[in-house]
N, C-alpha and C. Protein backbone atom coordinates (compact mmCIF):
# COMPACT_ATOMS: atom_id res chain seq x y z
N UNK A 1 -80.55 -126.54 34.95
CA UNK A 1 -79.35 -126.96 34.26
C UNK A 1 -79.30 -126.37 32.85
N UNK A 2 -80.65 -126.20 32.31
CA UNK A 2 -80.73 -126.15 31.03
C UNK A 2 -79.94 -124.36 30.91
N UNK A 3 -80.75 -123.31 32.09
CA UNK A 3 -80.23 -122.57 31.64
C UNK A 3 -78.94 -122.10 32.20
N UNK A 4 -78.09 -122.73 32.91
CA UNK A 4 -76.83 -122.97 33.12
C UNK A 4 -75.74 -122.72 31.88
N UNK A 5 -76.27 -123.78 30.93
CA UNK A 5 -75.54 -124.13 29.48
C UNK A 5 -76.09 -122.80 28.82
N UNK A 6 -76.60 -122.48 28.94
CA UNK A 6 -77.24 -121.24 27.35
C UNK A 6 -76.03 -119.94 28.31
N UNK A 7 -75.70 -119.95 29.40
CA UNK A 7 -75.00 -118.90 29.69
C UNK A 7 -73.12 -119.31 29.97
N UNK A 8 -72.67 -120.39 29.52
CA UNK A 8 -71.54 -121.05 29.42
C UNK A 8 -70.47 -120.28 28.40
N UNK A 9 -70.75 -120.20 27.23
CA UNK A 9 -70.31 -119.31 26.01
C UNK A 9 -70.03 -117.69 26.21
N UNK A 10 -71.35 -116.78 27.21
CA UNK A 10 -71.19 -116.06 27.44
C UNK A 10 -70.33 -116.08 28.57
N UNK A 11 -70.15 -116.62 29.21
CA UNK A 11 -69.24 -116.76 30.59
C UNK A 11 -67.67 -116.15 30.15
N UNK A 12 -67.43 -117.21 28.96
CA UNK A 12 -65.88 -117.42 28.98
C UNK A 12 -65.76 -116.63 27.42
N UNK A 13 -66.39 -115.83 26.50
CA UNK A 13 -65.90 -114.99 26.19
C UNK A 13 -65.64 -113.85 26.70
N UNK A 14 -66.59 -113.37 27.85
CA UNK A 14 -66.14 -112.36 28.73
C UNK A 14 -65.24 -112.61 29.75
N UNK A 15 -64.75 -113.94 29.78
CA UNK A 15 -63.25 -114.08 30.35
C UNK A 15 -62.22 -113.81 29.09
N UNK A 16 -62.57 -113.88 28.32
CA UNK A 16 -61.55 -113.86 27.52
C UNK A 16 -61.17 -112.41 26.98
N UNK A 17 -62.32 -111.62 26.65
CA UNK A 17 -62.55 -110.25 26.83
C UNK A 17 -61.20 -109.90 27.57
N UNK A 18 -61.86 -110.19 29.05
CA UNK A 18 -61.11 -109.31 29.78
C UNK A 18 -59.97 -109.48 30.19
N UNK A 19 -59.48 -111.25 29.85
CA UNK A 19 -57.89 -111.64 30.01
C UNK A 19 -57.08 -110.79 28.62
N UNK A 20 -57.74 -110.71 27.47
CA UNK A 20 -56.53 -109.95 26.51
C UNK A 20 -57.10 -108.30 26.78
N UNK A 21 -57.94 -108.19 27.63
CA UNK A 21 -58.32 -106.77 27.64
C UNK A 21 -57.11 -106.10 28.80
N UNK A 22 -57.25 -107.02 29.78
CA UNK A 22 -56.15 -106.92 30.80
C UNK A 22 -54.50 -106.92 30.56
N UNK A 23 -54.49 -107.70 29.88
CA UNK A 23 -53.04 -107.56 29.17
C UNK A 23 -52.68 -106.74 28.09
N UNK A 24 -53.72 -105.98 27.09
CA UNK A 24 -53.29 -105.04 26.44
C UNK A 24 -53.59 -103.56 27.11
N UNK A 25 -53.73 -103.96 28.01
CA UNK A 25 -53.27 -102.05 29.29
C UNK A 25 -51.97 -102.51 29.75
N UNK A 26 -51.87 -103.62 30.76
CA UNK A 26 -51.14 -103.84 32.27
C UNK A 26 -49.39 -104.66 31.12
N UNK A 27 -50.08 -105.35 30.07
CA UNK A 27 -48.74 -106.30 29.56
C UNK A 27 -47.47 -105.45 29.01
N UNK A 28 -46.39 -106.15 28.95
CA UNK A 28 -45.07 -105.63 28.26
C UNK A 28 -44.93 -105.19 27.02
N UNK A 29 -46.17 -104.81 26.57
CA UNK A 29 -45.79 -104.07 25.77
C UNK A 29 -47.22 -103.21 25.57
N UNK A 30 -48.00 -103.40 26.88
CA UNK A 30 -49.38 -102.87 26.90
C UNK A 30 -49.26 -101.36 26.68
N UNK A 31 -50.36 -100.67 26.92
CA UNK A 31 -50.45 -99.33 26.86
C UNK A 31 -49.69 -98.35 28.10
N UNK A 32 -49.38 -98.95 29.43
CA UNK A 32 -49.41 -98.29 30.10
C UNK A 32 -47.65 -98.72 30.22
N UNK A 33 -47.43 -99.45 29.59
CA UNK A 33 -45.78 -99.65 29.46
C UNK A 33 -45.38 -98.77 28.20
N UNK A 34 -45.85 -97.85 27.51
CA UNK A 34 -45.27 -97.32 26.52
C UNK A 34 -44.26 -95.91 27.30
N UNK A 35 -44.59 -95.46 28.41
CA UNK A 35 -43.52 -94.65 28.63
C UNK A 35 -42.36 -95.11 28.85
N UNK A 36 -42.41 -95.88 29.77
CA UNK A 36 -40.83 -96.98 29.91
C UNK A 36 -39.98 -97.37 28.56
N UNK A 37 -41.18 -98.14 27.90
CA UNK A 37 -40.33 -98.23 25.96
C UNK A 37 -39.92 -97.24 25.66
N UNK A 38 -40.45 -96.00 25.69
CA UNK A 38 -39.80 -95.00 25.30
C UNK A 38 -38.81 -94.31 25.81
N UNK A 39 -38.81 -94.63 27.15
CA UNK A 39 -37.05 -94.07 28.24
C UNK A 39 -36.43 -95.13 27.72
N UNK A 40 -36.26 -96.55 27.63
CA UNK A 40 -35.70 -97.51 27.15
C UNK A 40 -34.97 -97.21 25.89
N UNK A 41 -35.85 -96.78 25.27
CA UNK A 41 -35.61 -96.18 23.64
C UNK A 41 -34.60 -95.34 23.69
N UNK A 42 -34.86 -94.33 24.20
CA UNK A 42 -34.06 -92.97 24.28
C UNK A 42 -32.88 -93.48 25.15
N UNK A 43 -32.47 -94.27 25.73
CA UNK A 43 -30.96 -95.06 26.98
C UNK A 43 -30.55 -95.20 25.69
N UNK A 44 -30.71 -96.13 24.98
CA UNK A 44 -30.39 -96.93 24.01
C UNK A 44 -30.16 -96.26 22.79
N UNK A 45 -30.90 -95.18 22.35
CA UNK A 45 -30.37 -94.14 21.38
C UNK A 45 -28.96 -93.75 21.68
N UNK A 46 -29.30 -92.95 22.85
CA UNK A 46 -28.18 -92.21 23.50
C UNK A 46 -26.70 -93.17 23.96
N UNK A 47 -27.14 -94.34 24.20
CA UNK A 47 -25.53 -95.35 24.12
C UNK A 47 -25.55 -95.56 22.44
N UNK A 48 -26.32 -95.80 21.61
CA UNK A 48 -25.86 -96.01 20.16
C UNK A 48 -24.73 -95.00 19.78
N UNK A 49 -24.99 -93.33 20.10
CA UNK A 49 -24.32 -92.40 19.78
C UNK A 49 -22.80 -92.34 20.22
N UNK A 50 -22.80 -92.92 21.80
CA UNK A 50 -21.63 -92.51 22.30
C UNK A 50 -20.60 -94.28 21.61
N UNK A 51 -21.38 -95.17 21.41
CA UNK A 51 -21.11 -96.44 20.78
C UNK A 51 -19.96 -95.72 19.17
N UNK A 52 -21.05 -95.41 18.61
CA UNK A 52 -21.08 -94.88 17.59
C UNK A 52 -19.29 -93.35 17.48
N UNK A 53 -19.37 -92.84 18.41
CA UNK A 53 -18.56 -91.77 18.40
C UNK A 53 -16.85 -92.68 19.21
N UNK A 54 -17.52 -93.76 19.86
CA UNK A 54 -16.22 -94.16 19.97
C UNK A 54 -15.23 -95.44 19.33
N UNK A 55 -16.22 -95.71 18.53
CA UNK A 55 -15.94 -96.59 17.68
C UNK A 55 -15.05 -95.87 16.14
N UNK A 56 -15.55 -94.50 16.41
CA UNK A 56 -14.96 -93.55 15.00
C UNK A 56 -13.97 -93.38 15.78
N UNK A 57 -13.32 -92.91 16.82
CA UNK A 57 -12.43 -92.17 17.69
C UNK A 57 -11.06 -93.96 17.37
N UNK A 58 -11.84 -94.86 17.74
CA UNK A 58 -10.60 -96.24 17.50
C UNK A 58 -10.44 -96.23 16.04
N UNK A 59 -11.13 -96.11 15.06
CA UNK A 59 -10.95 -96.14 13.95
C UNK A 59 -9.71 -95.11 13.20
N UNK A 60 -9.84 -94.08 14.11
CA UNK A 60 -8.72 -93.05 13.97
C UNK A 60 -7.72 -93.26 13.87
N UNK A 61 -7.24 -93.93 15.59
CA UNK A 61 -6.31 -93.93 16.08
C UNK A 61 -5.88 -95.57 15.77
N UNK A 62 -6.37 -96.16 14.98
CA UNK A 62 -6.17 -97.50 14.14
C UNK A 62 -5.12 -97.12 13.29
N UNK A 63 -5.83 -96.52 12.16
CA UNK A 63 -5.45 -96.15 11.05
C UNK A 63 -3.90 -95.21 10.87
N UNK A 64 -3.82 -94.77 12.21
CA UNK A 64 -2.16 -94.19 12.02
C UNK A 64 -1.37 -95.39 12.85
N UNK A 65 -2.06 -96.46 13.22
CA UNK A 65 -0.65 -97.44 13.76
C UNK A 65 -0.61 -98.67 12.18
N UNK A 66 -0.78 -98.15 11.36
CA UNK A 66 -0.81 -98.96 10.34
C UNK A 66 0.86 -98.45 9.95
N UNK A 67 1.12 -99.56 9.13
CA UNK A 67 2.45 -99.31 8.92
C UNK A 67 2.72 -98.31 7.90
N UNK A 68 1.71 -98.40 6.46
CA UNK A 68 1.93 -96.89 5.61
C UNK A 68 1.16 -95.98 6.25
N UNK A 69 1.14 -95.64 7.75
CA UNK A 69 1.01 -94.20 8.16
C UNK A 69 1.30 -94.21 9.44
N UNK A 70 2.39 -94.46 9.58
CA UNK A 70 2.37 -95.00 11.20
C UNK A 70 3.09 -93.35 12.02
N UNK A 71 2.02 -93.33 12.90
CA UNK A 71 2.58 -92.34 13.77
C UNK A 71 3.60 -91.84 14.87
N UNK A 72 4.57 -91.21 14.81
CA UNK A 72 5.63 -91.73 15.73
C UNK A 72 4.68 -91.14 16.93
N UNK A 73 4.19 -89.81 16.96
CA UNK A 73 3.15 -89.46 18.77
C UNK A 73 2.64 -90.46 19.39
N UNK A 74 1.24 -91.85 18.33
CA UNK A 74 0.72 -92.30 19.10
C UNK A 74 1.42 -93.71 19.13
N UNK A 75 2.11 -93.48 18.67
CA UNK A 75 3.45 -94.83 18.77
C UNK A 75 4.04 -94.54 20.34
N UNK A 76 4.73 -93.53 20.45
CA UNK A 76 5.54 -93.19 21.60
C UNK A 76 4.09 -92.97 22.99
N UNK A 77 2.55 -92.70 22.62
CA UNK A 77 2.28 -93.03 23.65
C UNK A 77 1.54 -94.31 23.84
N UNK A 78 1.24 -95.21 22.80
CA UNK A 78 0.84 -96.83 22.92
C UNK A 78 2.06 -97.42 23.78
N UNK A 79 3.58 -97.08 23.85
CA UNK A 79 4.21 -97.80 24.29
C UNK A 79 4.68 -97.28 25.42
N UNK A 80 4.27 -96.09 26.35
CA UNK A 80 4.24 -95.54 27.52
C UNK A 80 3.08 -96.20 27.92
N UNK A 81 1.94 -96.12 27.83
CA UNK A 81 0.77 -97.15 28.16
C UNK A 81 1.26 -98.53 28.47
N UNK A 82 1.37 -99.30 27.25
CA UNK A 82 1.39 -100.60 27.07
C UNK A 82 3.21 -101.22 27.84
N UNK A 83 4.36 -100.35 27.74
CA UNK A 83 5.27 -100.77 28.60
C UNK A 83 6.12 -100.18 29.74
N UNK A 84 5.26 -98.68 29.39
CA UNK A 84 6.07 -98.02 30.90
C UNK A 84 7.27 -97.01 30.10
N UNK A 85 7.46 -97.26 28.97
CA UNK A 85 8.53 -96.28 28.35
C UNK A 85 8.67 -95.11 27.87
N UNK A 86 9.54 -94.16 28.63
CA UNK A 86 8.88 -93.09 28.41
C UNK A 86 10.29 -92.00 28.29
N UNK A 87 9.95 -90.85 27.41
CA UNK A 87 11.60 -90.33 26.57
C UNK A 87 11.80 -89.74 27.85
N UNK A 88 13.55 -89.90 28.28
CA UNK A 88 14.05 -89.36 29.10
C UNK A 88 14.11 -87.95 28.99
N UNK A 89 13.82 -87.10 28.11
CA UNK A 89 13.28 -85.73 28.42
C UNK A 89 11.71 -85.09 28.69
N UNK A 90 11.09 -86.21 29.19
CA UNK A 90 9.55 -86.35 29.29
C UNK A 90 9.74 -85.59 30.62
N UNK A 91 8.68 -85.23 31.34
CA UNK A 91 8.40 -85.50 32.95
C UNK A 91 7.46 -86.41 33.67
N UNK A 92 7.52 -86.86 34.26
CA UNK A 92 6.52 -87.74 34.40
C UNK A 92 5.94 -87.53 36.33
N UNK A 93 4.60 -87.66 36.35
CA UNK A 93 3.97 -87.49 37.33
C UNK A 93 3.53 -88.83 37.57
N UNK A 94 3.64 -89.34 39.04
CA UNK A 94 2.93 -90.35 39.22
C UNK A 94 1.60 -90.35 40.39
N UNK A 95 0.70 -90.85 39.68
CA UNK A 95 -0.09 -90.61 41.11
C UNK A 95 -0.99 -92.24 41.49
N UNK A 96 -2.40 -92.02 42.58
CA UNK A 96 -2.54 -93.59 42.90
C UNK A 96 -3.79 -93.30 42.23
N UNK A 97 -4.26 -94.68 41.57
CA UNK A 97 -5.74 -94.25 41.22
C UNK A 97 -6.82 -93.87 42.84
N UNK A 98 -7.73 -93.08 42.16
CA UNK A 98 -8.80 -93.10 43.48
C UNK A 98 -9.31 -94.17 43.90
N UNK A 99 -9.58 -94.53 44.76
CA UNK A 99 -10.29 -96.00 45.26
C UNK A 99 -11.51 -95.25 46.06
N UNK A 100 -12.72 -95.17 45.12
CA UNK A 100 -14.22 -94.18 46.25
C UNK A 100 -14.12 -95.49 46.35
């Protein structure tokens, strides 16, 4: 019994060892998950940009429906969009959306 206890301490720091040893390879944010963080990374770059480029693109097309700069082009096509109206010297094509 006696020497049971003198090897108790050693037991369960080498559980413990190997439970945070095990989780800093195999865990979410272990070593062997750093390629994934980094495709993750790079998705997420790459939507920041297109985030980023279309958020400037509304900002644009904001700024001329303001009333001291208001555009008659994207006037006449916000309201072909938004009600169907469209200058009787236009042409107009209609087609169906695709349904894949």
């Amino acid at each position: 019994m006696f020497r049971l206890q003198t090897h108790i301490p050693t037991a369960i720091l080498a559980g413990l060892i190997f439970f945070f040893g095990f989780h800093a390879l195999t865990g979410e944010r272990g070593l062997l998950a750093t390629r994934q963080r980094i495709a993750t990374l790079a998705a997420d770059q790459a939507e920041l940009i297109a985030l980023q480029q279309e958020r400037a693109e509304l900002e644009i097309r904001s700024r001329f429906l303001r009333d001291e700069s208001l555009s008659a082009d994207l006037l006449e096509e916000r309201a072909h969009v938004l009600l169907g109206f469209v200058d009787p010297r236009d042409y107009v094509i209609r087609s169906t959306p695709d349904r894949g």
